[in-house]
N, C-alpha and C. Protein backbone atom coordinates (compact mmCIF):
# COMPACT_ATOMS: atom_id res chain seq x y z
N UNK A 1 -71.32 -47.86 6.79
CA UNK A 1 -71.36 -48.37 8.15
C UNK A 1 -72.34 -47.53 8.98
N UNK A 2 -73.11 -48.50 9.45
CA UNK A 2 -74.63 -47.38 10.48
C UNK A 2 -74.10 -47.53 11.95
N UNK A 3 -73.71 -46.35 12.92
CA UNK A 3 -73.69 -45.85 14.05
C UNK A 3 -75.07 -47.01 15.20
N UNK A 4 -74.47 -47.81 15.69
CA UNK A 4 -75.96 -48.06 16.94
C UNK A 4 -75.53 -47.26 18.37
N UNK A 5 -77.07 -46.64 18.43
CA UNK A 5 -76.65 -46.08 19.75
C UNK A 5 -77.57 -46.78 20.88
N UNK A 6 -77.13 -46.25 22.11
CA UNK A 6 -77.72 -46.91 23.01
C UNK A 6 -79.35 -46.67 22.91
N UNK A 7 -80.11 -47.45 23.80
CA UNK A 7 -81.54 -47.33 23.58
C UNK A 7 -81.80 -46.87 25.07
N UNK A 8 -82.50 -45.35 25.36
CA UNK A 8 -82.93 -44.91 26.64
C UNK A 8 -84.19 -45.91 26.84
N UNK A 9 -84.74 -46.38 26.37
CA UNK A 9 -86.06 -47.04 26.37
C UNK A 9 -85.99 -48.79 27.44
N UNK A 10 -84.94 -48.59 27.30
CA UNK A 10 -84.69 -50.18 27.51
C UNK A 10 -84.29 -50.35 29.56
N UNK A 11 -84.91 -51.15 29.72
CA UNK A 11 -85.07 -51.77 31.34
C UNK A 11 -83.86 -51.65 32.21
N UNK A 12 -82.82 -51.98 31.44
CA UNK A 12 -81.14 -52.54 32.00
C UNK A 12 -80.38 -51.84 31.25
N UNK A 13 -78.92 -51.69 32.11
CA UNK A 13 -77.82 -51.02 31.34
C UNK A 13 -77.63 -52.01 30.34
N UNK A 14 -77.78 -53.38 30.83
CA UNK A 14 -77.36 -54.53 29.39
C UNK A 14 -78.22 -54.58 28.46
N UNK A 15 -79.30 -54.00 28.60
CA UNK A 15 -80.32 -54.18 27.58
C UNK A 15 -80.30 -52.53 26.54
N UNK A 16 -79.92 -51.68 27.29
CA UNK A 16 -79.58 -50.07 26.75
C UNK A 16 -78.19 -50.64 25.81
N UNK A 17 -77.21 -50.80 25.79
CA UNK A 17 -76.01 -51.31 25.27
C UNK A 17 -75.56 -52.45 24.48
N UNK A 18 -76.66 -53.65 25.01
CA UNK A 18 -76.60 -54.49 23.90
C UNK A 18 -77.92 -55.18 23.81
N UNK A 19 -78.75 -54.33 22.86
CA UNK A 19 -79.86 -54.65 23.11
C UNK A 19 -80.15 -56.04 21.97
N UNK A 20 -79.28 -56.82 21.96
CA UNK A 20 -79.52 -57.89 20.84
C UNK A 20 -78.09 -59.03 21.47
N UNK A 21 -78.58 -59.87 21.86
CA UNK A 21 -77.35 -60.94 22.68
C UNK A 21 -78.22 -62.29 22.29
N UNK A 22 -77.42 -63.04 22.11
CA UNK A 22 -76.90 -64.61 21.92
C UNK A 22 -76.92 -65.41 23.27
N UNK A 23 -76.81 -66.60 22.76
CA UNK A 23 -76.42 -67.54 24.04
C UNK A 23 -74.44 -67.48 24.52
N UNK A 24 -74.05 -66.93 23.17
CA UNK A 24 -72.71 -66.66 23.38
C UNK A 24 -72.44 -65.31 24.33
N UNK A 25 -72.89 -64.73 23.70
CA UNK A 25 -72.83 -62.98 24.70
C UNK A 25 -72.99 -63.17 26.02
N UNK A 26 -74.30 -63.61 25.90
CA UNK A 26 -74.46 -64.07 27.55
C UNK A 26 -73.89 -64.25 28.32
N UNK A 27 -73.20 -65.96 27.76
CA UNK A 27 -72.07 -66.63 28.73
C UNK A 27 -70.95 -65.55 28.61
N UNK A 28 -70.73 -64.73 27.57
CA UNK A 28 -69.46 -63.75 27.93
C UNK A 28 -69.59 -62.98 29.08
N UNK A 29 -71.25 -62.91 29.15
CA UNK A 29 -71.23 -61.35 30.27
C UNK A 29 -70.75 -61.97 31.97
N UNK A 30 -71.27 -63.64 31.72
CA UNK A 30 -71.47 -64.34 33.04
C UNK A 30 -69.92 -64.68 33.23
N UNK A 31 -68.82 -64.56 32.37
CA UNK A 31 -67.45 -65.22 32.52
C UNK A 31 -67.26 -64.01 32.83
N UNK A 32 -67.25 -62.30 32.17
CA UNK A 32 -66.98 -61.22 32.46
C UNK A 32 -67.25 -60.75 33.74
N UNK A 33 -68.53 -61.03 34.44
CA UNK A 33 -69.40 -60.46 35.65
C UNK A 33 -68.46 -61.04 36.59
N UNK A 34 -68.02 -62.52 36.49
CA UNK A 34 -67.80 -63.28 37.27
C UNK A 34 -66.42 -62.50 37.79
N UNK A 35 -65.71 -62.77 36.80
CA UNK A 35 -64.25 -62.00 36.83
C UNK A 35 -64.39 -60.60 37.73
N UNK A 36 -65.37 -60.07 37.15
CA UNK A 36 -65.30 -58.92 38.22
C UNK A 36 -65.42 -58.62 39.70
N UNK A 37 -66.92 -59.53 39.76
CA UNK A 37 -66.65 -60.16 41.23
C UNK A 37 -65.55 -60.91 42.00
N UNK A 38 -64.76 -61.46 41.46
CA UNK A 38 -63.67 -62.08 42.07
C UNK A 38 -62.94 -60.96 42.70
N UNK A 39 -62.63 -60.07 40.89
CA UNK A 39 -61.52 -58.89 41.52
C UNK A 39 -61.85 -57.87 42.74
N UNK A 40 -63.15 -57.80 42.92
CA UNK A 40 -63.98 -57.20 44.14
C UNK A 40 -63.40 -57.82 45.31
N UNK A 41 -63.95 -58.92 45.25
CA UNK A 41 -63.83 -59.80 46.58
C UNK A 41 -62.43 -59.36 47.02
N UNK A 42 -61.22 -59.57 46.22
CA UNK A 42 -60.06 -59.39 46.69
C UNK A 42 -59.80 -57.83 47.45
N UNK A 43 -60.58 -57.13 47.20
CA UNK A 43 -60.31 -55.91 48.26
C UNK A 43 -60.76 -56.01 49.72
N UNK A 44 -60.32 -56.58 50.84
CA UNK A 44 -60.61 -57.13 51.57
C UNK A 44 -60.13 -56.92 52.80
N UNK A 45 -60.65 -56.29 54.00
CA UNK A 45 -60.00 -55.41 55.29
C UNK A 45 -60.32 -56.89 56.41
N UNK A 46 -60.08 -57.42 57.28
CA UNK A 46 -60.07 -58.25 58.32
C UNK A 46 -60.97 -57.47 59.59
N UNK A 47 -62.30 -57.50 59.94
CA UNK A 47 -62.80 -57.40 60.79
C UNK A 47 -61.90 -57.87 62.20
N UNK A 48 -61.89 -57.29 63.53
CA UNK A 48 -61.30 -58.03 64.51
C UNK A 48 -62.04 -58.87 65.04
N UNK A 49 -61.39 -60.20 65.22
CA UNK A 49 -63.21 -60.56 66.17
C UNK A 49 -64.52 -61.44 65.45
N UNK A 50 -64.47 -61.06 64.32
CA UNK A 50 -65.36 -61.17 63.26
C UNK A 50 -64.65 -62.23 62.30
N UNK A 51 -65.44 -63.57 61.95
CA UNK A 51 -65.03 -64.21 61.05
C UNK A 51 -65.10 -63.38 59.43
N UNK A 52 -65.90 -62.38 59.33
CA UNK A 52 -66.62 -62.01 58.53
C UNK A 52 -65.79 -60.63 57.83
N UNK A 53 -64.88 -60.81 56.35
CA UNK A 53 -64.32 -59.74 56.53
C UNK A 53 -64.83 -58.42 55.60
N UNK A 54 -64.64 -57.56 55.34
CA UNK A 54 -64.85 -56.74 54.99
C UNK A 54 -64.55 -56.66 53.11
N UNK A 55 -65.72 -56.73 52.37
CA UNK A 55 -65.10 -57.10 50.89
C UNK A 55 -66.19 -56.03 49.95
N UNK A 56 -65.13 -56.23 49.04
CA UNK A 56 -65.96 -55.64 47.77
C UNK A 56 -67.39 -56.22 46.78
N UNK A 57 -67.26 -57.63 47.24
CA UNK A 57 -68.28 -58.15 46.69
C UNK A 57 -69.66 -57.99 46.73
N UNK A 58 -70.11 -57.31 47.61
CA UNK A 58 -71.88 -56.89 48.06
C UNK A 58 -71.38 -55.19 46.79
N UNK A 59 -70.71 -54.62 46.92
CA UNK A 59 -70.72 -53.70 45.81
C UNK A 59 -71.00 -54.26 44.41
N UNK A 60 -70.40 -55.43 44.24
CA UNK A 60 -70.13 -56.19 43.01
C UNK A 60 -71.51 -56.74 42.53
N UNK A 61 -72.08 -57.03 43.71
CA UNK A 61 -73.19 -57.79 43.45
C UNK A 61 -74.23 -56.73 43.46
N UNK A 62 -74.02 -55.79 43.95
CA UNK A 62 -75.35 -54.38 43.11
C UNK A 62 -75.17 -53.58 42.11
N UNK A 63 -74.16 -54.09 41.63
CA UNK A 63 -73.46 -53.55 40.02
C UNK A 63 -73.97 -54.68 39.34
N UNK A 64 -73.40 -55.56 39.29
CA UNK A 64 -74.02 -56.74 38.22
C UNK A 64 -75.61 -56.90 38.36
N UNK A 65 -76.13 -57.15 39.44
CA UNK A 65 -77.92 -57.20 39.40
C UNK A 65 -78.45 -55.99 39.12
N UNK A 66 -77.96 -54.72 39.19
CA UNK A 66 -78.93 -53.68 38.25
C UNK A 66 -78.40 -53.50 37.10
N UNK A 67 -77.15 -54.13 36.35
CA UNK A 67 -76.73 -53.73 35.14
C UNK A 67 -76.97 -55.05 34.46
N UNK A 68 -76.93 -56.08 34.90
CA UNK A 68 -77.40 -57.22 34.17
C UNK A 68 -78.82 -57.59 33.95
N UNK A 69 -79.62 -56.83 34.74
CA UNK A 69 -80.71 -57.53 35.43
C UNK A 69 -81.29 -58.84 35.94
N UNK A 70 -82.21 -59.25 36.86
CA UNK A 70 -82.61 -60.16 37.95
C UNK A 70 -81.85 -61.62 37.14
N UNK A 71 -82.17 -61.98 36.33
CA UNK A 71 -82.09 -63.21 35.55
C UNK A 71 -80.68 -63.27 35.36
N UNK A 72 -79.99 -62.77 34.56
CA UNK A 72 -78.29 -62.75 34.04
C UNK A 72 -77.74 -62.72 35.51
N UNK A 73 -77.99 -61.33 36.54
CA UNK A 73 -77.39 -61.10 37.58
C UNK A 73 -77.10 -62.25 38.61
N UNK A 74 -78.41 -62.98 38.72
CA UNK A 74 -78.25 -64.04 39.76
C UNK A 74 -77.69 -65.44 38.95
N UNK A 75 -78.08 -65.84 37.46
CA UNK A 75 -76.75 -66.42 37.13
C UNK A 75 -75.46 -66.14 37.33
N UNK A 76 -74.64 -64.98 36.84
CA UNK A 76 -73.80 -64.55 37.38
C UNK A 76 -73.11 -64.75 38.47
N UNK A 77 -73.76 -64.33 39.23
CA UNK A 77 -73.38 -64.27 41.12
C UNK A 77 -73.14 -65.55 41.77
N UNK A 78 -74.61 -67.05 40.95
CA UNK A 78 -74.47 -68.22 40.91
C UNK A 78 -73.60 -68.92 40.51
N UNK A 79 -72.48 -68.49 39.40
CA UNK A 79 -71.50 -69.02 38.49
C UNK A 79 -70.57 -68.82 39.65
N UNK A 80 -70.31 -67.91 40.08
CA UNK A 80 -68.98 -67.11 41.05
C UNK A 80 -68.90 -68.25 42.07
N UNK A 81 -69.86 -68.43 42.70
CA UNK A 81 -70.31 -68.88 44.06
C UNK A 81 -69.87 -71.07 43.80
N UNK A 82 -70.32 -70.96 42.19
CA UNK A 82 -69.75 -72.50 42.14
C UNK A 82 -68.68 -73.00 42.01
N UNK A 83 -68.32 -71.78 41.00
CA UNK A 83 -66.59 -71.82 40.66
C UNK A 83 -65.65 -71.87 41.56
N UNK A 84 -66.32 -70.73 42.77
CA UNK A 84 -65.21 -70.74 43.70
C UNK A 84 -65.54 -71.62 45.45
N UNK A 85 -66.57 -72.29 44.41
CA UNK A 85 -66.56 -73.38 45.57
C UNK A 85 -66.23 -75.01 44.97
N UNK A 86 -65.84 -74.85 43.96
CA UNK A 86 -65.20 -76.20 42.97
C UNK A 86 -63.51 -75.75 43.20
N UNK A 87 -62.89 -74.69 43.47
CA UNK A 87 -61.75 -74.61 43.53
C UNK A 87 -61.10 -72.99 43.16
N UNK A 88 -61.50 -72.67 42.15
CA UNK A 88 -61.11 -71.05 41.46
C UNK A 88 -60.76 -70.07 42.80
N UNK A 89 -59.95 -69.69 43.25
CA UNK A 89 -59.48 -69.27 43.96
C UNK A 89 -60.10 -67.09 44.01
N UNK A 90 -61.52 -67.22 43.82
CA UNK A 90 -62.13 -66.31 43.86
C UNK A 90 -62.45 -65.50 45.04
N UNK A 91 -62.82 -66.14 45.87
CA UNK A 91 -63.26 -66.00 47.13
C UNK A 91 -62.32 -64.76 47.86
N UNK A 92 -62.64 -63.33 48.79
CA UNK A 92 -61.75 -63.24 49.64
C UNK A 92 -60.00 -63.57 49.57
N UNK A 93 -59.33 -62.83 49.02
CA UNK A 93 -57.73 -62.82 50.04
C UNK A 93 -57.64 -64.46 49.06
N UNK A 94 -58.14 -64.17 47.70
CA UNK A 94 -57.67 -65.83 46.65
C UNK A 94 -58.05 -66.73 47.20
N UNK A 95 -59.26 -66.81 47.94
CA UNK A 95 -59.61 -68.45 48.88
C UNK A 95 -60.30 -68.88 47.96
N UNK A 96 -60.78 -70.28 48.23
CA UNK A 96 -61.72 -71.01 47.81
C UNK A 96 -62.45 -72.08 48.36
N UNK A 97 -63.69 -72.70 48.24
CA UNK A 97 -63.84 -74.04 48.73
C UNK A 97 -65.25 -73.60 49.38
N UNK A 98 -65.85 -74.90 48.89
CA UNK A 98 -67.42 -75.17 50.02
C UNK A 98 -67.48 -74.92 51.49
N UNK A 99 -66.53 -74.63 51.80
CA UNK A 99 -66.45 -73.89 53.55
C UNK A 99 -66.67 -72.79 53.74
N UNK A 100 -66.72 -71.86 52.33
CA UNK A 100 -67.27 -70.52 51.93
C UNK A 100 -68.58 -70.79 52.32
N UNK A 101 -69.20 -71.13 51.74
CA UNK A 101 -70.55 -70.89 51.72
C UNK A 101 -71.49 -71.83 52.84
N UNK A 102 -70.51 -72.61 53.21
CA UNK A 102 -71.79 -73.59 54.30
C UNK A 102 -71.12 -73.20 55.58
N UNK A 103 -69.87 -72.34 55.76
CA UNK A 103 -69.16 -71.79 57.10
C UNK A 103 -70.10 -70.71 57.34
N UNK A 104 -69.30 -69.58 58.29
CA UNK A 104 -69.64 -68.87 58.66
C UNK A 104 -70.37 -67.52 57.95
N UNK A 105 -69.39 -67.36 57.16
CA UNK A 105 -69.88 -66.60 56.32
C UNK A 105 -70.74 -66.80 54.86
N UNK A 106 -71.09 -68.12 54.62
CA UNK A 106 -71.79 -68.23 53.66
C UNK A 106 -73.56 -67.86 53.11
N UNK A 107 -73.85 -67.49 54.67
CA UNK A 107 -74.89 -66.31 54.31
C UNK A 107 -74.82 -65.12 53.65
N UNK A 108 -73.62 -64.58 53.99
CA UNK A 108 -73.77 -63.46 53.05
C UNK A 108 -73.68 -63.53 51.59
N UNK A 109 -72.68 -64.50 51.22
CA UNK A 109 -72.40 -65.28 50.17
C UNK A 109 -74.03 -65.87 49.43
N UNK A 110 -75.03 -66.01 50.44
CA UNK A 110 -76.04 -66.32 49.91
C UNK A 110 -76.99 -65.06 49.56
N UNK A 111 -77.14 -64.23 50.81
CA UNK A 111 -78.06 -63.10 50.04
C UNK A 111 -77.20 -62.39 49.35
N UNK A 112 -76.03 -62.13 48.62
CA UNK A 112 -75.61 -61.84 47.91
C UNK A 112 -76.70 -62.00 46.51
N UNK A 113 -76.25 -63.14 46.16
CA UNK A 113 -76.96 -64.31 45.32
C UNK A 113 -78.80 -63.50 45.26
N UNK A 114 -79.07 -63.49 46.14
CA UNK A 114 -80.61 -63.09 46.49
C UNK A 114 -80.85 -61.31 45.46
N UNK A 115 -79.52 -60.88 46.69
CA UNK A 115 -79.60 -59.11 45.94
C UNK A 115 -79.26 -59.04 44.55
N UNK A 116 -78.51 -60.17 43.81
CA UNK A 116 -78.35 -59.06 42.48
C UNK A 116 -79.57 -59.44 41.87
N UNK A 117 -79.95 -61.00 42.20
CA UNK A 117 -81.38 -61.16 41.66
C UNK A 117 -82.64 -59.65 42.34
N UNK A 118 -82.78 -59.06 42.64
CA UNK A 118 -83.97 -58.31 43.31
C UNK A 118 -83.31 -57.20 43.00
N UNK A 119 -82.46 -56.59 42.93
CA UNK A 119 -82.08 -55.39 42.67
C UNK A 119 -81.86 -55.33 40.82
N UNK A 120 -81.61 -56.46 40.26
CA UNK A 120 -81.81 -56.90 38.94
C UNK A 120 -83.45 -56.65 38.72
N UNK A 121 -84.47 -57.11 39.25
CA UNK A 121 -85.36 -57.00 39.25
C UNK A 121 -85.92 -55.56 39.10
N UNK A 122 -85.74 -54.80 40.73
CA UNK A 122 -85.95 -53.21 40.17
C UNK A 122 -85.04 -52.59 39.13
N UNK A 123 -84.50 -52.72 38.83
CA UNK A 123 -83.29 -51.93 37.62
C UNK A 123 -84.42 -52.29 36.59
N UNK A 124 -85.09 -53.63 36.11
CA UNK A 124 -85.97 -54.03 35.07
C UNK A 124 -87.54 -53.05 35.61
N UNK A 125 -87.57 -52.36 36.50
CA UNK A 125 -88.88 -51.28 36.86
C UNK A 125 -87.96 -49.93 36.62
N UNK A 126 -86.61 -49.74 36.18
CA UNK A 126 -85.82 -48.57 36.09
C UNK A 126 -85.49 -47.78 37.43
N UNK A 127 -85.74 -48.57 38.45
CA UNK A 127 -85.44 -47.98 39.33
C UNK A 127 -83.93 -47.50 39.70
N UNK A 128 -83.43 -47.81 38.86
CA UNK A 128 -81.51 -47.23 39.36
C UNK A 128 -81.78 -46.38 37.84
N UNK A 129 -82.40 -45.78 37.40
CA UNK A 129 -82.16 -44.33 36.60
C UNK A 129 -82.18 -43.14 37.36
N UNK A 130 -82.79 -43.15 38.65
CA UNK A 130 -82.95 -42.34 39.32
C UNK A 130 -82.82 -42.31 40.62
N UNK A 131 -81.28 -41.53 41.29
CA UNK A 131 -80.93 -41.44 42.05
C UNK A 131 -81.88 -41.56 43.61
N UNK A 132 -83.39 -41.29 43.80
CA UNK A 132 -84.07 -41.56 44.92
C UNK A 132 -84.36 -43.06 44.88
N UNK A 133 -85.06 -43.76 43.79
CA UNK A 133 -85.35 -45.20 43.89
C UNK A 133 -83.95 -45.77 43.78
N UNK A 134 -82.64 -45.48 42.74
CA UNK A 134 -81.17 -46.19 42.99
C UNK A 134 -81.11 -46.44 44.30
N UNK A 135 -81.23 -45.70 45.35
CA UNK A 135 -80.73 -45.44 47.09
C UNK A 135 -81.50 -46.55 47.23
N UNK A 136 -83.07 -46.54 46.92
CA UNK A 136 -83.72 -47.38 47.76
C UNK A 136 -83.85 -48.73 46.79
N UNK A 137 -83.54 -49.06 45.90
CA UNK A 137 -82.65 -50.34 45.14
C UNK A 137 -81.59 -50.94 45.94
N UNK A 138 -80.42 -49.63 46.27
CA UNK A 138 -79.50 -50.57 46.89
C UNK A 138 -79.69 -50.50 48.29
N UNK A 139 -80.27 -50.26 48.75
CA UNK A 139 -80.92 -50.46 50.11
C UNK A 139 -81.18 -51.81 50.49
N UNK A 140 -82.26 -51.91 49.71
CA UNK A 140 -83.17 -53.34 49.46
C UNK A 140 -82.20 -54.47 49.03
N UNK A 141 -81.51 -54.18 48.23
CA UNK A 141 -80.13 -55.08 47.96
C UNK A 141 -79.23 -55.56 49.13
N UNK A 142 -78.56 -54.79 50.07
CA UNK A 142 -77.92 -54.43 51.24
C UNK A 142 -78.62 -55.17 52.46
N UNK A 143 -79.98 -54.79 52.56
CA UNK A 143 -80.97 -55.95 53.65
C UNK A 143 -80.73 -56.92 53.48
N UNK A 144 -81.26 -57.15 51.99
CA UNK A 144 -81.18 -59.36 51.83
C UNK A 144 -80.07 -59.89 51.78
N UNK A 145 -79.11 -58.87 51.70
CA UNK A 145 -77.28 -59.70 51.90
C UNK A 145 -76.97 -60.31 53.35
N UNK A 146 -77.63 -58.81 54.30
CA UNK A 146 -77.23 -59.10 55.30
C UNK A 146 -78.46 -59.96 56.66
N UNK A 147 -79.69 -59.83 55.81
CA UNK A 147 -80.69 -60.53 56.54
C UNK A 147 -80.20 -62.20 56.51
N UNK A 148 -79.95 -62.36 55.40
CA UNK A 148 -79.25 -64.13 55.22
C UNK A 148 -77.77 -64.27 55.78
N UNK A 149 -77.18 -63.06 55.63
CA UNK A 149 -76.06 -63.14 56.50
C UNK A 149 -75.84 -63.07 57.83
N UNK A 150 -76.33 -62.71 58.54
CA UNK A 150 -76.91 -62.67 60.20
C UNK A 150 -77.62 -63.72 60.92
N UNK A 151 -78.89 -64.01 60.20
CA UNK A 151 -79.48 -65.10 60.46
C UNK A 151 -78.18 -66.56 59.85
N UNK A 152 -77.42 -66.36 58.86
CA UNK A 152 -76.58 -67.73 59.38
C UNK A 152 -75.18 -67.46 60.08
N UNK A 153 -74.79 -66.46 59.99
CA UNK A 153 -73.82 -66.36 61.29
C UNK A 153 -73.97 -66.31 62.69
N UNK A 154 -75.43 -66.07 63.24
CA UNK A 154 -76.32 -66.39 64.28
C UNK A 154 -75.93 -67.90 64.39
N UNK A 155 -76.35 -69.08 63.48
CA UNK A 155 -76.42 -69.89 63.46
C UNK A 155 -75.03 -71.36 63.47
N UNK A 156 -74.31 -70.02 62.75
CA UNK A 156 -72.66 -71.34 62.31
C UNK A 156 -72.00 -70.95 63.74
N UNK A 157 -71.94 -69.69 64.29
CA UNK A 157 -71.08 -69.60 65.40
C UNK A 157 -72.03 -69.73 66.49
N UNK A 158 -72.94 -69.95 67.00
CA UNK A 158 -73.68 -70.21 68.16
C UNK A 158 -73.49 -69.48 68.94
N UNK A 159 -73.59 -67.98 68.39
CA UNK A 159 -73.89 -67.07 69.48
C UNK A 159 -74.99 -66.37 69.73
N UNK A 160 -74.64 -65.37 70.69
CA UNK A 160 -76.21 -64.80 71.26
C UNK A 160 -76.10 -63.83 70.03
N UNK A 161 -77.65 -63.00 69.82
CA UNK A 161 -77.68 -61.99 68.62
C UNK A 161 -76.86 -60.83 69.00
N UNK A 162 -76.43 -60.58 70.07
CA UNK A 162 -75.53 -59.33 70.38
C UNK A 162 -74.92 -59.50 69.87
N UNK A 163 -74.07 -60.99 69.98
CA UNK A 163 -72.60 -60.88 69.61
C UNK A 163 -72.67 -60.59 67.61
N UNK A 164 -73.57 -61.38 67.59
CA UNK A 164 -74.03 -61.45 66.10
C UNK A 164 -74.13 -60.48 64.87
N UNK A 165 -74.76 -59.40 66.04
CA UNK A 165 -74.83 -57.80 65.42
C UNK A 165 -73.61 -56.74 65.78
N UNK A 166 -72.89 -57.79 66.63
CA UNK A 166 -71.81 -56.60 66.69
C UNK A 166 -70.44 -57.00 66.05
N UNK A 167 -70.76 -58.29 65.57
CA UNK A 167 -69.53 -58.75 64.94
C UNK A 167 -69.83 -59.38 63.12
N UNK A 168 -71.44 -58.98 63.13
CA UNK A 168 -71.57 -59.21 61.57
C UNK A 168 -72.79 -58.21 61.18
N UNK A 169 -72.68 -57.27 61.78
CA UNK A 169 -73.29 -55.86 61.21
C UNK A 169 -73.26 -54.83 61.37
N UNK A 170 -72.56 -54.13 62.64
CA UNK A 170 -72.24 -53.05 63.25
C UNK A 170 -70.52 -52.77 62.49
N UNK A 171 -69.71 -53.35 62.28
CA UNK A 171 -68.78 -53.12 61.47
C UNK A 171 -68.56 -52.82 60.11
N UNK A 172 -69.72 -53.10 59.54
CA UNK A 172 -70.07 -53.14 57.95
C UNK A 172 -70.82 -52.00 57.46
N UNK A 173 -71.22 -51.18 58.88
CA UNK A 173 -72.61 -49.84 58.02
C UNK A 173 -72.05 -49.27 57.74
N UNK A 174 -70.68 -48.43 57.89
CA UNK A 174 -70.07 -47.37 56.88
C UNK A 174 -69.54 -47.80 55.63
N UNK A 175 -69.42 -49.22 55.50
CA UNK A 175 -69.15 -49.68 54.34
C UNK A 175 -70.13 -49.52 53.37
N UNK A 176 -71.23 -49.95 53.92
CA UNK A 176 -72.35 -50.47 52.96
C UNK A 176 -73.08 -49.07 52.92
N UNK A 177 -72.83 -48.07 53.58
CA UNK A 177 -73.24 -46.79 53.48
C UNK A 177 -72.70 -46.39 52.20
N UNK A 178 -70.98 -46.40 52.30
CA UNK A 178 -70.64 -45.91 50.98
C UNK A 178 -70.59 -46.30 50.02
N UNK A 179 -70.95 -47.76 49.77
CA UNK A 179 -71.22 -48.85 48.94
C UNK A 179 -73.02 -48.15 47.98
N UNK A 180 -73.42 -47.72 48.86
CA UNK A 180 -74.95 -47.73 48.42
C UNK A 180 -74.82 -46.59 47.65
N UNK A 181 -73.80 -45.62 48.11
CA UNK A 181 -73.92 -44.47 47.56
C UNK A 181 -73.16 -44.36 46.36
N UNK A 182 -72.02 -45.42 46.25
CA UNK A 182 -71.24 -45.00 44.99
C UNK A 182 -71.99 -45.73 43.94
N UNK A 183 -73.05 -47.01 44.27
CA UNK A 183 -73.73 -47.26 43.03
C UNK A 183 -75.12 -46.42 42.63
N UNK A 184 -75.28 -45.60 44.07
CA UNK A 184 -76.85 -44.84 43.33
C UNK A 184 -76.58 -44.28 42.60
N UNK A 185 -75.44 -43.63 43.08
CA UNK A 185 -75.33 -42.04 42.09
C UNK A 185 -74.43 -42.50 40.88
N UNK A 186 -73.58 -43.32 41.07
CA UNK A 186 -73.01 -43.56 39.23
C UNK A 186 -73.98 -44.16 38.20
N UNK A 187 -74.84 -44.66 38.69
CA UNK A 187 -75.80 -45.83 37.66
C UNK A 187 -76.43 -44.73 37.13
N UNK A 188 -77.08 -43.49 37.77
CA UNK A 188 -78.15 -42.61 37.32
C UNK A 188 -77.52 -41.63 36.55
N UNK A 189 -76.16 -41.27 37.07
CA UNK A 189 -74.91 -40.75 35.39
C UNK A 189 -74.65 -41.54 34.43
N UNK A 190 -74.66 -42.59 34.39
CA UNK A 190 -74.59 -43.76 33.29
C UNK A 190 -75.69 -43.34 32.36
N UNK A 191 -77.21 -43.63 33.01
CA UNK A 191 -78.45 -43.27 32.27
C UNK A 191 -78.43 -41.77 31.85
N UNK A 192 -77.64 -41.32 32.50
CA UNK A 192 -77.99 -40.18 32.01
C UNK A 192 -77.03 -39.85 30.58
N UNK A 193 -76.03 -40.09 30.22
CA UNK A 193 -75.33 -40.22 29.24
C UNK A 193 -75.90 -41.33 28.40
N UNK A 194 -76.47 -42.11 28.65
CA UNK A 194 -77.12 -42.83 27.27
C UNK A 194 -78.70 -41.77 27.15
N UNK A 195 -79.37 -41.38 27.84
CA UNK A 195 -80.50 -40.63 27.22
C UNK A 195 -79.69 -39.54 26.57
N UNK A 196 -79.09 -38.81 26.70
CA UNK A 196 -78.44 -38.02 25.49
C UNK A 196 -77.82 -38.94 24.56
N UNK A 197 -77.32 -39.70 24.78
CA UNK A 197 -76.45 -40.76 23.42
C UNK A 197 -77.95 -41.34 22.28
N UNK A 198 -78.78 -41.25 22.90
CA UNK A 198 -79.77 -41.61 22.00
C UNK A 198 -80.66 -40.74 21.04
N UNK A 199 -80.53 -39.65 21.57
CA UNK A 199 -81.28 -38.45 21.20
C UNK A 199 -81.17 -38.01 19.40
């Protein structure tokens, strides 16, 4: 029996780990990813004021787009987003339904979708091996969630941009602060235990 070890060489944590996948694997990673995102979503604090609540899923979605990379990731994120708008009770606090995504909050729900694709993307330039470009990976991830999320909560609730920024972005920066930080710095210990696992 021959030992495979991970490959430091390779673009993605999915590509370091399983550097040989199927059309079956795939769909495993996209039923697996999915699942995970759900269980994210369900960690979930109630903004006051704010249709918009406070979830695990923008974490979820810069874990899966730099570990899946751009292509798998935004399938992924895409699977979540249909499932639990066909019924699967994924969404937030077990919700579900197309009112997710065309309500209030379905901008974020959309650059979600956007970030794991683009942060999938840099992870495929290796940029989450290393804790300065990781930061500015999930940075860039974190903008396009909330640039599509602002601009349509601007839009579903018809308010002025004050209210906009104070009730769908000013509540969220210590989140997404510590959000950015628990995926820079674990992804670049990850890599760093497969470049010794390969050695």
């Amino acid at each position: 029996m021959s030992l495979t070890f991970p490959s430091a060489n390779a673009a993605t944590l999915r590509a370091a780990l399983m550097p040989r996948v199927t059309p079956v694997s795939k769909l495993g990673m996209i039923f697996g990813g999915t699942i995970f995102i759900a269980l994210m979503a369900q960690i979930a604090i109630a903004v006051p004021g704010s249709p918009v609540p406070v979830t695990g899923q923008t974490l979820a979605a810069l874990l899966i787009g730099t570990s899946f990379g751009g292509t798998l990731g935004f399938a992924t994120f895409g699977f979540y987003l249909i499932v639990g708008a066909l019924g699967a009770p994924v969404f937030a606090s077990h919700t579900h339904g197309i009112t997710h995504i065309t309500g209030a909050t379905g901008g974020y729900l959309v650059g979600m979708l956007f970030a794991s694709a683009i942060t999938g993307a840099l992870a495929g330039r290796k940029w989450d091996q290393k804790i300065s470009t990781a930061i500015a990976t999930m940075l860039i991830g974190s903008i396009a969630t909330f640039s599509f999320g602002l601009i349509w909560l601007h839009h579903a609730a018809s308010q002025n941009w004050a209210w906009t920024i104070r009730n769908g972005l000013t509540p969220f920066l210590f989140g997404e602060f510590l959000k950015i930080a628990i995926a820079s710095t674990s992804l670049p210990v990850v890599w760093r235990f497969i470049h010794r696992a390969s050695k």
